[in-house]
PDB file of N, CA and C in Angstrom:
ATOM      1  N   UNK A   1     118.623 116.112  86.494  1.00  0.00           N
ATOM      2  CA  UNK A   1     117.673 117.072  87.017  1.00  0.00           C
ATOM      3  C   UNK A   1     116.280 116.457  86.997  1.00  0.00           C
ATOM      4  N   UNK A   2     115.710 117.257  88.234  1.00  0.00           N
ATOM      5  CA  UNK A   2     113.990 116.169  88.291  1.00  0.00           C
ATOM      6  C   UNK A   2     113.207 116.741  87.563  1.00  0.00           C
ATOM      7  N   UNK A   3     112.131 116.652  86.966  1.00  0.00           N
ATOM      8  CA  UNK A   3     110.562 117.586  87.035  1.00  0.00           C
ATOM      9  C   UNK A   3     110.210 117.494  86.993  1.00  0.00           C
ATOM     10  N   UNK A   4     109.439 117.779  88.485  1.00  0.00           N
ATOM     11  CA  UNK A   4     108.492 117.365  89.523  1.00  0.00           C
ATOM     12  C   UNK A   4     106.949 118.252  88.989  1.00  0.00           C
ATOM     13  N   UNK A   5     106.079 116.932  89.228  1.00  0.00           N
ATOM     14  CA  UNK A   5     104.552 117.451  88.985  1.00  0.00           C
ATOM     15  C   UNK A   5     103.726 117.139  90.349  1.00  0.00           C
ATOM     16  N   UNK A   6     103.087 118.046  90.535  1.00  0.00           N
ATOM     17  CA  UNK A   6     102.108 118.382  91.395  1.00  0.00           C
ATOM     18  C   UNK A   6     100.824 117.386  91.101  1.00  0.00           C
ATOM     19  N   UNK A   7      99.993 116.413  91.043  1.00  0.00           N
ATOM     20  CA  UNK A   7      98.974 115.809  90.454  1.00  0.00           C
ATOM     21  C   UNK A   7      98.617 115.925  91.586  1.00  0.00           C
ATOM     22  N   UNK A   8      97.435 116.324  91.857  1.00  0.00           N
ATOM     23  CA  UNK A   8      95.996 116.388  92.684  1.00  0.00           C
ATOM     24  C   UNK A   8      94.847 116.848  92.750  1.00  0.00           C
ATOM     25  N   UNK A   9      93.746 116.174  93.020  1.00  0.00           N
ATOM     26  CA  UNK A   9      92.401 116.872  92.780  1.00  0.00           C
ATOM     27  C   UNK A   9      91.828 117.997  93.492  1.00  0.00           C
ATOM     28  N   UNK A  10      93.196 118.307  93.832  1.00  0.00           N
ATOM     29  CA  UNK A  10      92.760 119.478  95.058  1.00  0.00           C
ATOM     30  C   UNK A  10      93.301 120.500  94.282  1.00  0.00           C
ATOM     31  N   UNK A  11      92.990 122.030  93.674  1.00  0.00           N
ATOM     32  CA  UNK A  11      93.382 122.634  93.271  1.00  0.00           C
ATOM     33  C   UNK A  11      94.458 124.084  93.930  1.00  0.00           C
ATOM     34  N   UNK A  12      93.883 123.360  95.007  1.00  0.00           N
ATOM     35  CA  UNK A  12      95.241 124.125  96.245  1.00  0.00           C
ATOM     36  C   UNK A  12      96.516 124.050  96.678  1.00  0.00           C
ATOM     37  N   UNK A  13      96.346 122.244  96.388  1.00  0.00           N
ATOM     38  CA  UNK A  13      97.311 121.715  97.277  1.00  0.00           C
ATOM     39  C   UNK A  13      98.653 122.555  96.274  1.00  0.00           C
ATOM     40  N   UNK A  14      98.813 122.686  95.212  1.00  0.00           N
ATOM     41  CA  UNK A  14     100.534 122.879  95.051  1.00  0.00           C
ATOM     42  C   UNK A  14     100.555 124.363  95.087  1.00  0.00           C
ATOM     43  N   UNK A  15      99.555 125.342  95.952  1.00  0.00           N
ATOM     44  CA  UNK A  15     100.014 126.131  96.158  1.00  0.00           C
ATOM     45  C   UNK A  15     100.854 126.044  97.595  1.00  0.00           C
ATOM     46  N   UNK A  16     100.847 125.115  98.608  1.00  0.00           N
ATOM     47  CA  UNK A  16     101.319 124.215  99.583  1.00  0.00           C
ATOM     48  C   UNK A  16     102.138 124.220  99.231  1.00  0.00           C
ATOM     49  N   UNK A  17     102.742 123.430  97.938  1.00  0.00           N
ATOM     50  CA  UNK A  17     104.368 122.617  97.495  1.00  0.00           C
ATOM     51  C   UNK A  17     104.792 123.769  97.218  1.00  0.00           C
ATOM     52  N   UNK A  18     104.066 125.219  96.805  1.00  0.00           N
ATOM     53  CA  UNK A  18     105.329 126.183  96.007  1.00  0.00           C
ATOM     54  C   UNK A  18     105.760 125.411  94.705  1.00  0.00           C
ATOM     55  N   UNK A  19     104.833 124.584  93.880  1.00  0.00           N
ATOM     56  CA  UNK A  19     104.848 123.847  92.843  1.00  0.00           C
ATOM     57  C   UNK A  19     104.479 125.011  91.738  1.00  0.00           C
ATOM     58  N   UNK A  20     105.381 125.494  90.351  1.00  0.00           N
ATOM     59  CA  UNK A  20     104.459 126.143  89.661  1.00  0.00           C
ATOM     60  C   UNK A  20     103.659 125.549  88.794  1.00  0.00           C
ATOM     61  N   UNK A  21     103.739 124.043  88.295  1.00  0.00           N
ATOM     62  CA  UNK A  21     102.634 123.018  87.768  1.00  0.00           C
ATOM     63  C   UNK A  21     101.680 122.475  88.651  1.00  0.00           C
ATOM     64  N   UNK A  22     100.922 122.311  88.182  1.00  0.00           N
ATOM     65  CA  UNK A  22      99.580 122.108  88.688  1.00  0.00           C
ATOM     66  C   UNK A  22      98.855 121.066  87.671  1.00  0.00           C
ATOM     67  N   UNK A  23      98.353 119.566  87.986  1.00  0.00           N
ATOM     68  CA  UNK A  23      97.589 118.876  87.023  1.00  0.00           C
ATOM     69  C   UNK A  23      96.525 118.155  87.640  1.00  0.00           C
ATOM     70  N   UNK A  24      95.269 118.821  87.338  1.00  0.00           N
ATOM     71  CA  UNK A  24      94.296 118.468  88.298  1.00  0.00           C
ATOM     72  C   UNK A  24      93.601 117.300  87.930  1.00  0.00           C
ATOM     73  N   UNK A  25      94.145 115.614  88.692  1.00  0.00           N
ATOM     74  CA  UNK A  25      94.217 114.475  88.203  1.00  0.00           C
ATOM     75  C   UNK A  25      93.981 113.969  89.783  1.00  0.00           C
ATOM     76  N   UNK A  26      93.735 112.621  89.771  1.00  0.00           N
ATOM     77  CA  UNK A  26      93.782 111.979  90.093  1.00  0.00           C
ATOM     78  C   UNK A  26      94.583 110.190  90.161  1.00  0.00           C
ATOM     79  N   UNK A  27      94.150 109.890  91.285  1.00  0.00           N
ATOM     80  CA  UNK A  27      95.250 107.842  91.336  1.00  0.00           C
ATOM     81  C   UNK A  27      94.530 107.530  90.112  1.00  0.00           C
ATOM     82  N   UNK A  28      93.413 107.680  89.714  1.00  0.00           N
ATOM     83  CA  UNK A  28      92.517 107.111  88.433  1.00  0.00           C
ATOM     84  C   UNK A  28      92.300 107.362  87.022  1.00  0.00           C
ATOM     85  N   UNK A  29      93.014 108.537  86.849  1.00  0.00           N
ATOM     86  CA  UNK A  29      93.299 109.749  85.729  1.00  0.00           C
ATOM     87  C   UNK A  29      94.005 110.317  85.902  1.00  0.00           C
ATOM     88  N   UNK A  30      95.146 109.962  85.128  1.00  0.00           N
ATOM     89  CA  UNK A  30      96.451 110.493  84.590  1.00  0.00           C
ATOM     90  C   UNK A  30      96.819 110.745  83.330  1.00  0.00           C
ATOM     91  N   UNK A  31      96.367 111.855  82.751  1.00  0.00           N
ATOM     92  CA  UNK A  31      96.879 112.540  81.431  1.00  0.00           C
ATOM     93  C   UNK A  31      98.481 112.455  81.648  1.00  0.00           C
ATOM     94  N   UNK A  32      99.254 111.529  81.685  1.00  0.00           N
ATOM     95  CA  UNK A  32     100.599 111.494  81.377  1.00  0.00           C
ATOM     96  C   UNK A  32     100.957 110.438  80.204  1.00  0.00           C
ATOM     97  N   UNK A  33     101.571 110.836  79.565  1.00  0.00           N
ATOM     98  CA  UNK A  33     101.657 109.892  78.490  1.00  0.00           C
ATOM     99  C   UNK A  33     102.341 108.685  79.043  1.00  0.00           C
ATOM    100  N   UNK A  34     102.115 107.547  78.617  1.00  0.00           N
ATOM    101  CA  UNK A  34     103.264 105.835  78.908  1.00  0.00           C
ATOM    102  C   UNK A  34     104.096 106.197  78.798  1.00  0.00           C
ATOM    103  N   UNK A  35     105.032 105.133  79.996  1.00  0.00           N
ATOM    104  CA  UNK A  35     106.440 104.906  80.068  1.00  0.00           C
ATOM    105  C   UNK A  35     106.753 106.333  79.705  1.00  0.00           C
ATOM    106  N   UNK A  36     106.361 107.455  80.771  1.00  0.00           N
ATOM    107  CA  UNK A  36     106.991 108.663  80.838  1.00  0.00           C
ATOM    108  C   UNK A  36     107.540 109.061  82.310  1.00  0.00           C
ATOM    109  N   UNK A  37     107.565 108.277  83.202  1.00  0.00           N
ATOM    110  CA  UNK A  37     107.687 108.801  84.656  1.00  0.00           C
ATOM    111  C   UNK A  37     108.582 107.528  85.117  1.00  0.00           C
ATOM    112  N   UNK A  38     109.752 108.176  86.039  1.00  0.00           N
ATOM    113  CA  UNK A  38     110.856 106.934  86.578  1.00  0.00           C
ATOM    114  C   UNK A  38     110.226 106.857  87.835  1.00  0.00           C
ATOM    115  N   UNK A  39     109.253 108.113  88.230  1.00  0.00           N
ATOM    116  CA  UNK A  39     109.457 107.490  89.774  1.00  0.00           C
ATOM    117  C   UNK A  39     108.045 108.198  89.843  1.00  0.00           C
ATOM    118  N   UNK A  40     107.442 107.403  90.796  1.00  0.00           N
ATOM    119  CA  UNK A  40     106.014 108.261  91.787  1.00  0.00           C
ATOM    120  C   UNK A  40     105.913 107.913  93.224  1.00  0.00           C
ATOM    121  N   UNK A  41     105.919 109.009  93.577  1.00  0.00           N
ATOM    122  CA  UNK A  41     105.696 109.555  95.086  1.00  0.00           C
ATOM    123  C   UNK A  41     104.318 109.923  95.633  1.00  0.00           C
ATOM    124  N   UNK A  42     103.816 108.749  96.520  1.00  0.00           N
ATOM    125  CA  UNK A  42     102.722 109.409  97.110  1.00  0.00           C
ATOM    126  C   UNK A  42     102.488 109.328  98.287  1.00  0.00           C
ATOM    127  N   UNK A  43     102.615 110.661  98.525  1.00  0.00           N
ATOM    128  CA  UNK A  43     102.483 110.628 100.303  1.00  0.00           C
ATOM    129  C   UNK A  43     101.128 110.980 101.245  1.00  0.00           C
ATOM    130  N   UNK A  44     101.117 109.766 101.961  1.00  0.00           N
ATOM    131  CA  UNK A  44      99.254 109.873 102.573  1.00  0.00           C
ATOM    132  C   UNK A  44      98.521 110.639 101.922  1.00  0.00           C
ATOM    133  N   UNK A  45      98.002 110.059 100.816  1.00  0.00           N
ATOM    134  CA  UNK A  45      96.943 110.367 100.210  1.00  0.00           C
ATOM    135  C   UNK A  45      96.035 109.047  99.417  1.00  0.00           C
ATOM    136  N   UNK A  46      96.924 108.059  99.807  1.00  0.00           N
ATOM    137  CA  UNK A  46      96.419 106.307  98.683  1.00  0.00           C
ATOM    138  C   UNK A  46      94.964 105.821  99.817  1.00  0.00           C
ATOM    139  N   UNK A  47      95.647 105.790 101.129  1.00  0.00           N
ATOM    140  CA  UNK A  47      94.148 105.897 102.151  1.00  0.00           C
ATOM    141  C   UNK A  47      92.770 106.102 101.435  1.00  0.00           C
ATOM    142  N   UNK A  48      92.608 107.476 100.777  1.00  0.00           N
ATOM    143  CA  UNK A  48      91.354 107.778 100.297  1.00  0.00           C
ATOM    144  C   UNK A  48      90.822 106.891  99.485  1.00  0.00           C
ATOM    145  N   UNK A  49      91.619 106.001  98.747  1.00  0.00           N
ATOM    146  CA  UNK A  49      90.990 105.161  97.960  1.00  0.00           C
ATOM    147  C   UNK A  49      90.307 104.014  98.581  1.00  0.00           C
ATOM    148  N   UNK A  50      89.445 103.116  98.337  1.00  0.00           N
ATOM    149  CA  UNK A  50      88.690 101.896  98.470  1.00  0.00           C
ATOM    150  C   UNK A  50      90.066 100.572  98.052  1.00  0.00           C
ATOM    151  N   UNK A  51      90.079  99.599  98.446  1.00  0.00           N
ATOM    152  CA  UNK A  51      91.293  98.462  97.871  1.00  0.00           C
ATOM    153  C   UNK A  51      91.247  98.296  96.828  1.00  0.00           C
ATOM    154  N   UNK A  52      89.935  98.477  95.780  1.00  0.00           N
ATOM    155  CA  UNK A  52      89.514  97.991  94.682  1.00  0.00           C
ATOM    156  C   UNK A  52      90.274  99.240  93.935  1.00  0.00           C
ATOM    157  N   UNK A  53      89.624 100.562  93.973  1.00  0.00           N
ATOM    158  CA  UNK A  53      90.685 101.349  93.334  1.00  0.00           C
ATOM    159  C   UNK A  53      92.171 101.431  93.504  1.00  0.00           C
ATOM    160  N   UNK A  54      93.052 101.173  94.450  1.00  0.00           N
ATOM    161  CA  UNK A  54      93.877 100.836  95.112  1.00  0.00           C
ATOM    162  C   UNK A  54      94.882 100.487  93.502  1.00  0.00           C
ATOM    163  N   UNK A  55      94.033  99.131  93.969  1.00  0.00           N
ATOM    164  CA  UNK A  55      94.366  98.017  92.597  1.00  0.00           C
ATOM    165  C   UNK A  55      94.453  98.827  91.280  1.00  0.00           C
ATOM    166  N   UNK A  56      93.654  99.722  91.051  1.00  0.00           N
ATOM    167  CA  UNK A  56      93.709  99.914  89.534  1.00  0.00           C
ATOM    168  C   UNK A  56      94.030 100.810  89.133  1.00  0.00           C
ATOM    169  N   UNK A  57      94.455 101.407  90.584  1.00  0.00           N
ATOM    170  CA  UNK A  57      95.072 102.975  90.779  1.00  0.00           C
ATOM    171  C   UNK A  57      96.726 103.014  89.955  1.00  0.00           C
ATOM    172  N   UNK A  58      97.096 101.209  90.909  1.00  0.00           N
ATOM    173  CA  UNK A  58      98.462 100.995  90.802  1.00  0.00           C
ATOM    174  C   UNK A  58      98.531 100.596  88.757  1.00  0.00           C
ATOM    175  N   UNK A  59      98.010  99.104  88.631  1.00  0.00           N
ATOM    176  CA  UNK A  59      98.048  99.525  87.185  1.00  0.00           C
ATOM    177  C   UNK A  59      98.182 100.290  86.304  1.00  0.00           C
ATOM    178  N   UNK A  60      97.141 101.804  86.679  1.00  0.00           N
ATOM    179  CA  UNK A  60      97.053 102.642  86.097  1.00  0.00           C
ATOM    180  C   UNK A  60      98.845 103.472  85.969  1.00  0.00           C
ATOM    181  N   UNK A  61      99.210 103.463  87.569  1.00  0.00           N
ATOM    182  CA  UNK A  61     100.529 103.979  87.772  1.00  0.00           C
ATOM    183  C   UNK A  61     101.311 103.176  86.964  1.00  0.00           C
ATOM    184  N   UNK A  62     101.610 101.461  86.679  1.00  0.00           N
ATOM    185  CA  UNK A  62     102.665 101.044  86.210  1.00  0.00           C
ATOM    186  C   UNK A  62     102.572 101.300  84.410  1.00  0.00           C
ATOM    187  N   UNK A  63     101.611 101.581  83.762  1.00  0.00           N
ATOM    188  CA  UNK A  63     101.564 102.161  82.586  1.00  0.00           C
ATOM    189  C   UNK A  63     102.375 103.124  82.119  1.00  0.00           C
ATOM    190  N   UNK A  64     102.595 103.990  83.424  1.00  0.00           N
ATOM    191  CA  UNK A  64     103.107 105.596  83.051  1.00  0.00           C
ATOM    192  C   UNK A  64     105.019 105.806  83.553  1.00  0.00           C
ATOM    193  N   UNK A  65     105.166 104.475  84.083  1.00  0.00           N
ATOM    194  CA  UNK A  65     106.692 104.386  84.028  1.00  0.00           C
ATOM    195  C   UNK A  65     107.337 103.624  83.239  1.00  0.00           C
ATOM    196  N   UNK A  66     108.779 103.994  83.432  1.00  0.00           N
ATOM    197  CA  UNK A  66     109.711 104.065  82.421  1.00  0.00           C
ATOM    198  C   UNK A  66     110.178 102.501  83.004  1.00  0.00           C
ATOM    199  N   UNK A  67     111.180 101.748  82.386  1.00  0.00           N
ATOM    200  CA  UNK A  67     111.781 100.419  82.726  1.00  0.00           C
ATOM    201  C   UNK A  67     112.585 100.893  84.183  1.00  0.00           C
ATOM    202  N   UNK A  68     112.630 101.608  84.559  1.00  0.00           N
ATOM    203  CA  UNK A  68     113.543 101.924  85.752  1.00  0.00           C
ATOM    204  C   UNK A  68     112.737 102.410  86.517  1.00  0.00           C
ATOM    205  N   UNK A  69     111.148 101.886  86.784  1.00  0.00           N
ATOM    206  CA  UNK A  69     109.931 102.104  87.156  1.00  0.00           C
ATOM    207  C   UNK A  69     110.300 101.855  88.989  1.00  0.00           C
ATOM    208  N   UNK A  70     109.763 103.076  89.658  1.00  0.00           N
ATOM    209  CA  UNK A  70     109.638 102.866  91.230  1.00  0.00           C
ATOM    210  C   UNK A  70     108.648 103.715  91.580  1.00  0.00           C
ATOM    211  N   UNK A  71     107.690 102.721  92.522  1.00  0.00           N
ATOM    212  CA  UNK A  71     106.611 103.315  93.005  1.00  0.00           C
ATOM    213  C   UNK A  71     107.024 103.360  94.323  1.00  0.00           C
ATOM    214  N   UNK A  72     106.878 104.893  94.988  1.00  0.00           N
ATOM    215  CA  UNK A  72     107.196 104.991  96.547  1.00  0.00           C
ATOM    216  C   UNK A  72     105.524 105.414  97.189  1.00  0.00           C
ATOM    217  N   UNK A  73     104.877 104.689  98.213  1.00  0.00           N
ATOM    218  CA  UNK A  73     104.275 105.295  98.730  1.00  0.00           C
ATOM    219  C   UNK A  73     104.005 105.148 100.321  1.00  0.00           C
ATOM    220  N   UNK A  74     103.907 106.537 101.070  1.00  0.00           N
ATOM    221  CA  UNK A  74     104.202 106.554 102.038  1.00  0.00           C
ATOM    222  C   UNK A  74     102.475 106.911 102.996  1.00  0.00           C
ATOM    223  N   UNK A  75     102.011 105.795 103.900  1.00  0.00           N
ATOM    224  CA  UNK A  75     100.633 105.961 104.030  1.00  0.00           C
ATOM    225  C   UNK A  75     100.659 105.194 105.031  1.00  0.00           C
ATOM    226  N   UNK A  76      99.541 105.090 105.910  1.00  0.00           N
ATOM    227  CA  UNK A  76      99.024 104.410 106.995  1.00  0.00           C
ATOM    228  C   UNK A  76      98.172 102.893 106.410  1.00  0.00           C
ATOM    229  N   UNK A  77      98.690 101.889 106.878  1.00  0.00           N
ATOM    230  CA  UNK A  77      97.944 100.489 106.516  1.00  0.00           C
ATOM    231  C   UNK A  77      98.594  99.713 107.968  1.00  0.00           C
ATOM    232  N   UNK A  78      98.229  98.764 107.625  1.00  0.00           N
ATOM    233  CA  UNK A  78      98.061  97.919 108.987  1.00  0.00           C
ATOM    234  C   UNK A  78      98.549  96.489 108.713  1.00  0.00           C
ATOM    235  N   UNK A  79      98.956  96.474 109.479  1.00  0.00           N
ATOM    236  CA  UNK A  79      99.814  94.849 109.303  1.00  0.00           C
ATOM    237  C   UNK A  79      98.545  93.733 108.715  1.00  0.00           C
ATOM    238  N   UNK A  80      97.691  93.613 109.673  1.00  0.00           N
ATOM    239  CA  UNK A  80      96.747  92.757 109.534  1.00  0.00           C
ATOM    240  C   UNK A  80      95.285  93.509 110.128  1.00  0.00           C
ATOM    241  N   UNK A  81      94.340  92.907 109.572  1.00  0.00           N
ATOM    242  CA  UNK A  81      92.884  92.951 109.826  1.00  0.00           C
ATOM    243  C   UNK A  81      92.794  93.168 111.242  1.00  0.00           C
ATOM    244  N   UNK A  82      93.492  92.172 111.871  1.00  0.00           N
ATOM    245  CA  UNK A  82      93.103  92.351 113.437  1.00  0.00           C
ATOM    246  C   UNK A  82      93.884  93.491 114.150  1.00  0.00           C
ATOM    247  N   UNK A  83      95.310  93.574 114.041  1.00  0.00           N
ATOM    248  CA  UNK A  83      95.787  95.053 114.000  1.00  0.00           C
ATOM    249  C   UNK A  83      94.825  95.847 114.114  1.00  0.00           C
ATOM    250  N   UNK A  84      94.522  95.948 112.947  1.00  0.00           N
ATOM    251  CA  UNK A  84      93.079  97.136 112.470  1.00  0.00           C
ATOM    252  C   UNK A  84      92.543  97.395 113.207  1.00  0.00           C
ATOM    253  N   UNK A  85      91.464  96.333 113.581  1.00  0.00           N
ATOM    254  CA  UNK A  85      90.420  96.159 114.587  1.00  0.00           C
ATOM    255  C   UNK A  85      90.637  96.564 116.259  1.00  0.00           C
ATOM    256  N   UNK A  86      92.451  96.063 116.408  1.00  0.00           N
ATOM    257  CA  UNK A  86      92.749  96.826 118.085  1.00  0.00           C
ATOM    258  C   UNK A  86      93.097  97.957 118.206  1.00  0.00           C
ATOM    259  N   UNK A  87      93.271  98.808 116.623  1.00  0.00           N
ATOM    260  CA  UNK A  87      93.691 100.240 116.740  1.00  0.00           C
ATOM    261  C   UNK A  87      92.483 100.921 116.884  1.00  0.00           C
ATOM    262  N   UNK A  88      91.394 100.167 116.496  1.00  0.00           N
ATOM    263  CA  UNK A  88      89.986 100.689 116.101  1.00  0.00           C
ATOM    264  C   UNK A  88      89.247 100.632 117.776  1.00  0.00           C
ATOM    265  N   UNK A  89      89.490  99.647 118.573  1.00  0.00           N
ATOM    266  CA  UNK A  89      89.064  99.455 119.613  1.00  0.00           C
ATOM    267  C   UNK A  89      90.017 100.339 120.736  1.00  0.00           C
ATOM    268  N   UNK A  90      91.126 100.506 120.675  1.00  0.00           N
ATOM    269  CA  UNK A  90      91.580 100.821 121.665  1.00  0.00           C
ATOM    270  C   UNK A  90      91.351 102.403 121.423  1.00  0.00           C
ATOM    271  N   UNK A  91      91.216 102.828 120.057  1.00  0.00           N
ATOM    272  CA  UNK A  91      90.908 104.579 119.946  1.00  0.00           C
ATOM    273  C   UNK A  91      89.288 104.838 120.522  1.00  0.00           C
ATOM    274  N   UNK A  92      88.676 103.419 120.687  1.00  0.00           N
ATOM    275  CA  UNK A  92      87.413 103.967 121.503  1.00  0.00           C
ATOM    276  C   UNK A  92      87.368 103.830 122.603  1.00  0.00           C
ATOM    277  N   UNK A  93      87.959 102.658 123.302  1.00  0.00           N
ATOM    278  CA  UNK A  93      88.322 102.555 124.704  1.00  0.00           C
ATOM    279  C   UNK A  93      89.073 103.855 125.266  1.00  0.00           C
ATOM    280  N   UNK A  94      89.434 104.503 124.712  1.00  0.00           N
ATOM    281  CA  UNK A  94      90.298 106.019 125.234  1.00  0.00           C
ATOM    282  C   UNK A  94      89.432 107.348 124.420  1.00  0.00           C
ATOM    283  N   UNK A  95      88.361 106.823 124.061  1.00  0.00           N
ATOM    284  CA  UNK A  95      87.599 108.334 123.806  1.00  0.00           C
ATOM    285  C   UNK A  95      87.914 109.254 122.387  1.00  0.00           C
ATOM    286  N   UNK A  96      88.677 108.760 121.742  1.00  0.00           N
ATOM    287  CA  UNK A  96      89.464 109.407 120.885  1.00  0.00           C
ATOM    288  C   UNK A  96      88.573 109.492 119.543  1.00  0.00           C
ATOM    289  N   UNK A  97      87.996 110.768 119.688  1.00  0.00           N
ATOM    290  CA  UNK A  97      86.512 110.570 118.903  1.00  0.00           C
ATOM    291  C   UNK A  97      86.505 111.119 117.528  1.00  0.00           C
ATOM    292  N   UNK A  98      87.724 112.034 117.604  1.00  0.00           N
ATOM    293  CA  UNK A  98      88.598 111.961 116.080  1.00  0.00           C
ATOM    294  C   UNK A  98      89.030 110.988 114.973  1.00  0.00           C
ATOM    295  N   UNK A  99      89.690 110.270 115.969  1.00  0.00           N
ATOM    296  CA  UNK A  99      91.029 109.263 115.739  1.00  0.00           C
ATOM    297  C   UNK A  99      89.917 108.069 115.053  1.00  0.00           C
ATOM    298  N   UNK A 100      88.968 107.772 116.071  1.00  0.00           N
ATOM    299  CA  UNK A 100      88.229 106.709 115.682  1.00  0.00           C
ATOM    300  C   UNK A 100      87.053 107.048 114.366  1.00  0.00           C
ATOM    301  N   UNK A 101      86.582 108.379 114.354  1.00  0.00           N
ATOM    302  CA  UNK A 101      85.854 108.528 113.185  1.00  0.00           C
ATOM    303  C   UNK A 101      86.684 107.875 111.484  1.00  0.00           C
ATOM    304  N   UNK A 102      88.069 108.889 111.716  1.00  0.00           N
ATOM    305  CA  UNK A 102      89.459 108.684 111.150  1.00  0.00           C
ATOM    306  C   UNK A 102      89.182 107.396 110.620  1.00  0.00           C
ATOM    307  N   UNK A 103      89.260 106.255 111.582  1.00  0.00           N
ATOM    308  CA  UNK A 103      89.591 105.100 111.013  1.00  0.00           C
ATOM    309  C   UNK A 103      88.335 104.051 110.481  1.00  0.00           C
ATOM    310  N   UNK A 104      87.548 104.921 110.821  1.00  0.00           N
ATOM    311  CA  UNK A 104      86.143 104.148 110.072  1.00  0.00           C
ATOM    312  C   UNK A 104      85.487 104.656 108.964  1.00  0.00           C
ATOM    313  N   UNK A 105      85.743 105.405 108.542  1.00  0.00           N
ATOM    314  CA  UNK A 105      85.616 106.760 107.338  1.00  0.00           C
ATOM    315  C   UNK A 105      86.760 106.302 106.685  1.00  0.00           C
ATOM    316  N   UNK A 106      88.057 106.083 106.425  1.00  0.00           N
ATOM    317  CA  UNK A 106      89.508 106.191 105.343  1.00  0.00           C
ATOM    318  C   UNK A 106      89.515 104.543 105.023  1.00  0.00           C
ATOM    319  N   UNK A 107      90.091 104.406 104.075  1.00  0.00           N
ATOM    320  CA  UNK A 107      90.093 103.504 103.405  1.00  0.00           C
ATOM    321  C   UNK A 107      91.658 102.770 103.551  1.00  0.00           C
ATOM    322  N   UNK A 108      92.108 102.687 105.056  1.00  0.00           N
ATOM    323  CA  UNK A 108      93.045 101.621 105.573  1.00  0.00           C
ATOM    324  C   UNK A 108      93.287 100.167 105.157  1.00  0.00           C
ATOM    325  N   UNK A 109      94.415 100.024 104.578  1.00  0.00           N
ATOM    326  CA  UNK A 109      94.488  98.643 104.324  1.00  0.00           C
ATOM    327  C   UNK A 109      95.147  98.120 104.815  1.00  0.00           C
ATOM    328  N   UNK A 110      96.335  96.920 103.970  1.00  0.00           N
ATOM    329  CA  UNK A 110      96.453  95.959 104.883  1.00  0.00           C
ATOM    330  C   UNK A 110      98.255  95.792 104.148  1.00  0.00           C
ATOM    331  N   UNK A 111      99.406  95.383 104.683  1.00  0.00           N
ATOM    332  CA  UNK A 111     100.475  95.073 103.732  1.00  0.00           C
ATOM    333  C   UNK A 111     100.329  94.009 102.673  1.00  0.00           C
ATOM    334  N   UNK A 112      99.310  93.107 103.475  1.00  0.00           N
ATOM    335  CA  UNK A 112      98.987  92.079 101.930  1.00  0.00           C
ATOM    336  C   UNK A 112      98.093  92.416 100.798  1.00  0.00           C
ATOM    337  N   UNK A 113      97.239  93.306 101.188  1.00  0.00           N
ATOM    338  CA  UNK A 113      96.158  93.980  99.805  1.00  0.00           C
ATOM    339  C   UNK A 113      97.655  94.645  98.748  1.00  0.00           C
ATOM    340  N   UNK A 114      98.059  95.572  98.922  1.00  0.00           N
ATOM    341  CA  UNK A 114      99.274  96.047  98.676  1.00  0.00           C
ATOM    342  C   UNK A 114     100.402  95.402  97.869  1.00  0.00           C
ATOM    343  N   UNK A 115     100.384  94.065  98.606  1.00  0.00           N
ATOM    344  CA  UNK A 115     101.662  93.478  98.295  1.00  0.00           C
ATOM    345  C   UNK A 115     101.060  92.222  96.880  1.00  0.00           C
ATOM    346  N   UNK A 116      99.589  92.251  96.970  1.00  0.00           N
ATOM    347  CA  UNK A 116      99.189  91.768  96.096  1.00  0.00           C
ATOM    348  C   UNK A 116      98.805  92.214  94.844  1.00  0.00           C
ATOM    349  N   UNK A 117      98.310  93.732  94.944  1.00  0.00           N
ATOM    350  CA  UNK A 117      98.122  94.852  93.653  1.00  0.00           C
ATOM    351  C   UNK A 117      99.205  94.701  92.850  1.00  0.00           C
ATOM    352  N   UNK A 118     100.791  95.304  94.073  1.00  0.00           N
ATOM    353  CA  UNK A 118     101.713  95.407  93.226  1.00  0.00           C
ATOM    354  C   UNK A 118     101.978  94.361  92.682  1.00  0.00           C
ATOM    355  N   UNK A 119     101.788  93.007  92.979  1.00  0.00           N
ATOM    356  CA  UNK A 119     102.275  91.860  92.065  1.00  0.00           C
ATOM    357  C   UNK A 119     101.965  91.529  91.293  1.00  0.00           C
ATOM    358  N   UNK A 120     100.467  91.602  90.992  1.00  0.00           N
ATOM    359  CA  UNK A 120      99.351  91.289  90.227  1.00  0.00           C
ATOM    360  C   UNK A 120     100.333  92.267  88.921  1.00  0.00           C
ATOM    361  N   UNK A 121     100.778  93.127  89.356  1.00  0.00           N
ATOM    362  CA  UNK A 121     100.870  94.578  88.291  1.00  0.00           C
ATOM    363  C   UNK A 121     102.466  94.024  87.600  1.00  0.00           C
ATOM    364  N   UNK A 122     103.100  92.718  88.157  1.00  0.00           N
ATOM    365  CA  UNK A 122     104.881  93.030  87.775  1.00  0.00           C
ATOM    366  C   UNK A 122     106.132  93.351  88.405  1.00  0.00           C
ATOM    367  N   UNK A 123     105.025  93.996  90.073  1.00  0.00           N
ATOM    368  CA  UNK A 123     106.335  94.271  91.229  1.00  0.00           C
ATOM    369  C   UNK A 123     106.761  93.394  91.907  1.00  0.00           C
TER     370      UNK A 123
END
């Protein structure tokens, strides 16, 4: 059996999940005790961070799992820099004045920033 926690700095959001826990935390602060969690799930919400927190977000995460430790997270990043840059150009070449605020405002990365946190960390 799971049990599932709600962690977010939003004090709304798990009225959303129909969650009856609620722990108003953050990627950076986690009142969970070590090597207490097998698994974390985060879905589009790692974006908000800067790469630098990113990094220490994840650390922070590999503290709080168990040896059968899995980090899932499910988010928008970009293959490469230049990727970036033609998603960034082509949402202005088409007007898309949302889309493009979107991507200059969020904190988009890259599969190698990522693939380097987690390693740095043991993954």
């Amino acid at each position: 059996m799971w049990k599932l926690n709600n962690i977010s700095p939003d004090k709304n959001i798990h009225i959303l999940g129909k969650l009856k826990y609620f722990n108003p935390s953050s990627f950076l602060t986690l009142p969970i005790p070590d090597h207490s969690i097998d698994a974390i799930i985060s879905s589009y919400a790692f974006y908000h961070l800067s790469d630098d927190k990113k990094s220490k977000s994840i650390k922070l995460l590999t503290t709080k799992l168990t040896p059968q430790d899995k980090i899932i997270i499910t988010d928008t990043m970009y293959e490469t820099n230049e990727v970036a840059e033609d998603i960034l150009q082509d949402s202005l070449d088409k007007g898309a004045t949302s889309l493009t605020h979107d991507l200059k405002t969020e904190f988009y990365t890259t599969h190698a920033v990522l693939r380097k946190a987690f390693a740095d960390n043991g993954f």
